[in-house]
Each structure stands twice: as structure tokens, then as C-alpha cells.
N, C-alpha and C. Protein backbone atom coordinates (compact mmCIF):
# COMPACT_ATOMS: atom_id res chain seq x y z
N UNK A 1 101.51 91.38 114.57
CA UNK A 1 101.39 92.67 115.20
C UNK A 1 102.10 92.70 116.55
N UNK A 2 102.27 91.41 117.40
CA UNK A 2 102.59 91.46 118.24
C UNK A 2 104.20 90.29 118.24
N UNK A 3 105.24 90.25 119.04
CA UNK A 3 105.93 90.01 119.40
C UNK A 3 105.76 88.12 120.56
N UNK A 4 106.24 87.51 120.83
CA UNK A 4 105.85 86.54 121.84
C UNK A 4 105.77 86.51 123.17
N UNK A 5 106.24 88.07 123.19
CA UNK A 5 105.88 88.35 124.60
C UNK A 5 104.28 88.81 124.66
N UNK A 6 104.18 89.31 123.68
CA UNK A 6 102.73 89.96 123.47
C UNK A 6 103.06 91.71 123.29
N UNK A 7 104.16 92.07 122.87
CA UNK A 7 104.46 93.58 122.88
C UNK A 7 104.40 93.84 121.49
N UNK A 8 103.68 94.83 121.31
CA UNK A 8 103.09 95.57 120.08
C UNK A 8 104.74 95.90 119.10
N UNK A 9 104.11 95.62 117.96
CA UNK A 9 105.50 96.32 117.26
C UNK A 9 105.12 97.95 116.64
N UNK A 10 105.59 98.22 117.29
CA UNK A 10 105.51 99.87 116.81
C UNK A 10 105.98 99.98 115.16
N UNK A 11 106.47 99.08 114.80
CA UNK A 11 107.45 99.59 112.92
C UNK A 11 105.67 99.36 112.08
N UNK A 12 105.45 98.23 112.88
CA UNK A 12 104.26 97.50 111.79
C UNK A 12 103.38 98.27 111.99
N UNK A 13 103.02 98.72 113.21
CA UNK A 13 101.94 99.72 113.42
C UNK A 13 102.15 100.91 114.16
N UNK A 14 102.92 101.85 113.84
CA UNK A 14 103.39 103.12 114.53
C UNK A 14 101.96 103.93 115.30
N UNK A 15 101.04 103.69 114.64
CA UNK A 15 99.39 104.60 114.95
C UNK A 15 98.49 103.31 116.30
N UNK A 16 99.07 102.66 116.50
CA UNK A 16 98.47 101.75 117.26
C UNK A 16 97.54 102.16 118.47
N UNK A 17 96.79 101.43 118.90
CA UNK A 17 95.97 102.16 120.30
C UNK A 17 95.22 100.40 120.43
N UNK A 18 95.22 99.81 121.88
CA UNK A 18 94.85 98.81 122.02
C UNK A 18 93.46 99.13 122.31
N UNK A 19 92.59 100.39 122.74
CA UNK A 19 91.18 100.65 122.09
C UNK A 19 90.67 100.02 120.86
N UNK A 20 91.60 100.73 119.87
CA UNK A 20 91.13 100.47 118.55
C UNK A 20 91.15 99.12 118.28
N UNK A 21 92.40 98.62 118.73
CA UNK A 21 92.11 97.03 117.91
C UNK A 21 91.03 96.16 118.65
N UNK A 22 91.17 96.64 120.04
CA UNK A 22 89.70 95.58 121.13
C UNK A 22 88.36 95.76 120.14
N UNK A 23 88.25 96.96 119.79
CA UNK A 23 86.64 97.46 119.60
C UNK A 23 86.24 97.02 118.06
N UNK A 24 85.26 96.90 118.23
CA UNK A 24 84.90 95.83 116.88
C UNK A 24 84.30 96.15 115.64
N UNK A 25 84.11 97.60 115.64
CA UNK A 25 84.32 98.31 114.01
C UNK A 25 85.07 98.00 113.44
N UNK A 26 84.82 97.97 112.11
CA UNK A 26 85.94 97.36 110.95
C UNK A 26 86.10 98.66 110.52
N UNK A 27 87.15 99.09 109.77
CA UNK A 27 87.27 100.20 108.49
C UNK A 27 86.24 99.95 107.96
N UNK A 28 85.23 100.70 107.75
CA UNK A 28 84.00 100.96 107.28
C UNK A 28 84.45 101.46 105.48
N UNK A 29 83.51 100.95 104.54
CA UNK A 29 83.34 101.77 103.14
C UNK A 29 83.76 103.26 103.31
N UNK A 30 82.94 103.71 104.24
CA UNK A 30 82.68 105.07 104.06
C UNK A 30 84.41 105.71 104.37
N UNK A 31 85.47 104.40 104.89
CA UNK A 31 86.83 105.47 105.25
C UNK A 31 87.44 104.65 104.45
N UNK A 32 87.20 104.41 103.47
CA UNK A 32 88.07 103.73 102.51
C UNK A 32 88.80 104.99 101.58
N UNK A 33 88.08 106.21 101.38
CA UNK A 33 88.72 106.89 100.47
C UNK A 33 89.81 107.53 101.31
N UNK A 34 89.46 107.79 102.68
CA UNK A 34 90.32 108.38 103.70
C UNK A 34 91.69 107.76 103.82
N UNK A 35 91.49 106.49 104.00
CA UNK A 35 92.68 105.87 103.94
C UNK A 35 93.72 105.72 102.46
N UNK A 36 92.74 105.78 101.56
CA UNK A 36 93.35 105.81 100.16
C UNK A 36 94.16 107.18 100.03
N UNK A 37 93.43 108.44 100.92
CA UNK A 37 94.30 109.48 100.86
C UNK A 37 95.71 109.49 101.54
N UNK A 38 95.72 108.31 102.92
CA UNK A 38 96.95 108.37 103.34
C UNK A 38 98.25 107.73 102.88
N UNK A 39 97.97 107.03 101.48
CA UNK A 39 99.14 106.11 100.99
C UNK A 39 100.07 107.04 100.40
N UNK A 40 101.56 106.90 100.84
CA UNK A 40 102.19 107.68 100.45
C UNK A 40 102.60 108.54 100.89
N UNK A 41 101.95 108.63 102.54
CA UNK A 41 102.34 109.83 103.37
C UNK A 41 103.18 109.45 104.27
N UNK A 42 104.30 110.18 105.18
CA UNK A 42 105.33 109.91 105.98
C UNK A 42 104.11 109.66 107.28
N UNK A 43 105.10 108.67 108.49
CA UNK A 43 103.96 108.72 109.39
C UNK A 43 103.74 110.18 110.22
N UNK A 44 104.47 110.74 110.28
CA UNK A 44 104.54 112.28 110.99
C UNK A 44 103.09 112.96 110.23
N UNK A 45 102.96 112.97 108.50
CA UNK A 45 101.95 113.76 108.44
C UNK A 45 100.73 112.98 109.06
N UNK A 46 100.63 112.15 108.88
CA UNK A 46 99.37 110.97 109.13
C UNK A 46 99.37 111.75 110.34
N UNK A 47 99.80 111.74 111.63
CA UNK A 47 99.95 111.81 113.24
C UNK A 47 99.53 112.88 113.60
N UNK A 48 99.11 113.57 112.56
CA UNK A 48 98.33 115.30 113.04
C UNK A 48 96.97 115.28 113.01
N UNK A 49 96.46 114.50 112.20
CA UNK A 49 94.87 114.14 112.40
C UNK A 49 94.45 112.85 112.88
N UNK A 50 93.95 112.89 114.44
CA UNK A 50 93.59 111.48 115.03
C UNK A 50 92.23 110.83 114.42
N UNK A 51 91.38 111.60 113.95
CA UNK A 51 90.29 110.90 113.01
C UNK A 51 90.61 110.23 111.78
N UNK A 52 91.29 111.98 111.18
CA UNK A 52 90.78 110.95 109.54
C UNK A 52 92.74 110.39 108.87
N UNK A 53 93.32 110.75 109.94
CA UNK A 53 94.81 110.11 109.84
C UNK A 53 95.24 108.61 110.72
N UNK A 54 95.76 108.95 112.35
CA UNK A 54 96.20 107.95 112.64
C UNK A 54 94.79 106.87 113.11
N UNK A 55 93.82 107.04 113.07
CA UNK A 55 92.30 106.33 113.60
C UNK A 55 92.54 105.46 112.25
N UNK A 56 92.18 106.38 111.19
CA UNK A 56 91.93 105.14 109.70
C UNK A 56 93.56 104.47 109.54
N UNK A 57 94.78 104.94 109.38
CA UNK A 57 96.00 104.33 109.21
C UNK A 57 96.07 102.93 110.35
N UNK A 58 96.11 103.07 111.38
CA UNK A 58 96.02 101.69 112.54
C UNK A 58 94.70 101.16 112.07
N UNK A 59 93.35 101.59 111.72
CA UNK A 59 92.75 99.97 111.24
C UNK A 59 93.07 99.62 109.85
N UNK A 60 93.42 100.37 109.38
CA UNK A 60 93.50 99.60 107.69
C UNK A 60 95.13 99.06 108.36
N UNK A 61 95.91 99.27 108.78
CA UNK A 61 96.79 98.15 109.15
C UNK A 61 96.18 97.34 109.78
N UNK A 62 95.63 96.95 110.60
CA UNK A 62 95.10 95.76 111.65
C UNK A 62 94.44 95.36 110.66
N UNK A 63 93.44 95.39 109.43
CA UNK A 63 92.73 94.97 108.54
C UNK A 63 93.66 94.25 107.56
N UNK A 64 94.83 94.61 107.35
CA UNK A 64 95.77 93.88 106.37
C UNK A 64 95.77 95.04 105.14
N UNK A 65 95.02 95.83 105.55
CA UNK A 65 94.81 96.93 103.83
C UNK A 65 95.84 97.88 103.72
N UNK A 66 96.78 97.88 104.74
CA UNK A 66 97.82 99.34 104.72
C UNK A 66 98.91 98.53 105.38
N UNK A 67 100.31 98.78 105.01
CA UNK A 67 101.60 98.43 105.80
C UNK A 67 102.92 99.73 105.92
N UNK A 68 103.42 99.63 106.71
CA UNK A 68 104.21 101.17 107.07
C UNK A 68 105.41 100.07 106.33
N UNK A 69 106.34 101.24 105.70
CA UNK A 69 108.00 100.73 104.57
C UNK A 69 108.49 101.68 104.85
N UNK A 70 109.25 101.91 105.60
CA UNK A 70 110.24 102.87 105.70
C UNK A 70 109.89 104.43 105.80
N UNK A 71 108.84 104.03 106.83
CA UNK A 71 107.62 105.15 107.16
C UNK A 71 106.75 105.65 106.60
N UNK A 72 106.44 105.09 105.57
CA UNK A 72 105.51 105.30 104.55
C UNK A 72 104.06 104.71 104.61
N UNK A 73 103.56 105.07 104.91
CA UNK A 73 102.31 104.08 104.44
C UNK A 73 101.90 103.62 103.14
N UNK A 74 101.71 102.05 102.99
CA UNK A 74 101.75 101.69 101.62
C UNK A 74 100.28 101.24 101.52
N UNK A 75 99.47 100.54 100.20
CA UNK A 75 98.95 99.98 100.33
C UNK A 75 99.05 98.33 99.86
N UNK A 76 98.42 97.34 100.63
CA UNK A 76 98.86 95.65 100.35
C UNK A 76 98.37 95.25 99.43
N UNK A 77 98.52 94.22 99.10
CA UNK A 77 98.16 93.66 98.30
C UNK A 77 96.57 93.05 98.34
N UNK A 78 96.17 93.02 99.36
CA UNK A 78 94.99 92.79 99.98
C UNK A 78 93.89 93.87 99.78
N UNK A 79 94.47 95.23 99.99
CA UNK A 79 93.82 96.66 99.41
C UNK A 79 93.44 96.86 97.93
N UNK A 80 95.00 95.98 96.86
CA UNK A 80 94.56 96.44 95.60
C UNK A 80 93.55 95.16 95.19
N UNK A 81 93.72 93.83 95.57
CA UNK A 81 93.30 92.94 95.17
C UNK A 81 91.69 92.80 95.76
N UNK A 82 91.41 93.21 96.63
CA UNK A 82 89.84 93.15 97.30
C UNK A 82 89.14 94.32 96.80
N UNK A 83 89.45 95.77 96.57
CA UNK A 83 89.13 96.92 96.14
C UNK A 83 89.41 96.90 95.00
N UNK A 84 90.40 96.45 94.19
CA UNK A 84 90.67 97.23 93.14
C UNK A 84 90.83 98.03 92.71
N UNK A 85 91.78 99.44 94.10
CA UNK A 85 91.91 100.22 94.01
C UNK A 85 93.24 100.35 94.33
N UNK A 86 94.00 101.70 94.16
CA UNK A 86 94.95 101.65 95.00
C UNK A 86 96.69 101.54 93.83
């Protein structure tokens, strides 16, 4: 996520907020479908809703469950293989 200087990579995590990653909620069950709604979306649409868009997109990346491809949000292999969803 970070660089060796310690500078955030914006590609890997465009929705980033060093709040979010300090604070120690996980992606909860309950935003799992939320995030399942964002696979597939450009990051621009994600970036209009700070709750149920860029809030769930930056932890399911920091979780390993979501990765941005060419602005896309995808889901990992970690998402289909732990959920079985996706």
C-alpha cells in the first residue's frame, strides 16, 4: 500500500484516508453486499458516495477483498475464495 518512503499509492488505493486504515473496524458482514455492489464500477462512480462507496471500496482494499485495474474495482481472489462470492 505504501511505497519505502512510506507514501501511499494512490493506483492501489485511489479511496484511501489514513483515518480509515488507523481505526480498527474491519469491513463488517453487514458491508459485504455493499462492496459486492461496487465491483465493476469506474472509481469516479464509487467517489460520489463516501459511506456506502469510497468508505467500503478503501477497506475492502486494505482487507485484500477489492483491487483497482485500470480503474475498476475488481474483486481478489481472497473475496471469491473466503466468501464464495463474487
Amino acid at each position: 500500500m505504501t511505497d519505502d518512503n512510506g507514501n501511499v499509492d494512490k493506483k492501489a488505493n485511489p479511496f484511501y484516508s489514513k483515518v480509515w486504515e488507523e481505526e480498527a473496524w474491519e469491513l463488517t458482514k453487514d458491508r459485504w453486499p455493499e462492496l459486492e455492489k461496487l465491483f465493476g464500477r469506474i472509481e469516479d462512480s464509487i467517489n460520489k458516495d463516501r459511506n456506502k462507496g469510497t468508505y467500503v471500496a478503501c477497506k475492502g482494499i486494505l482487507a485484500g477483498l477489492a483491487k483497482m485495474s485500470s480503474g475498476v474495482l475488481l474483486p481478489t481472489k481472497k473475496w471469491k475464495n473466503r466468501y464464495g462470492i463474487g
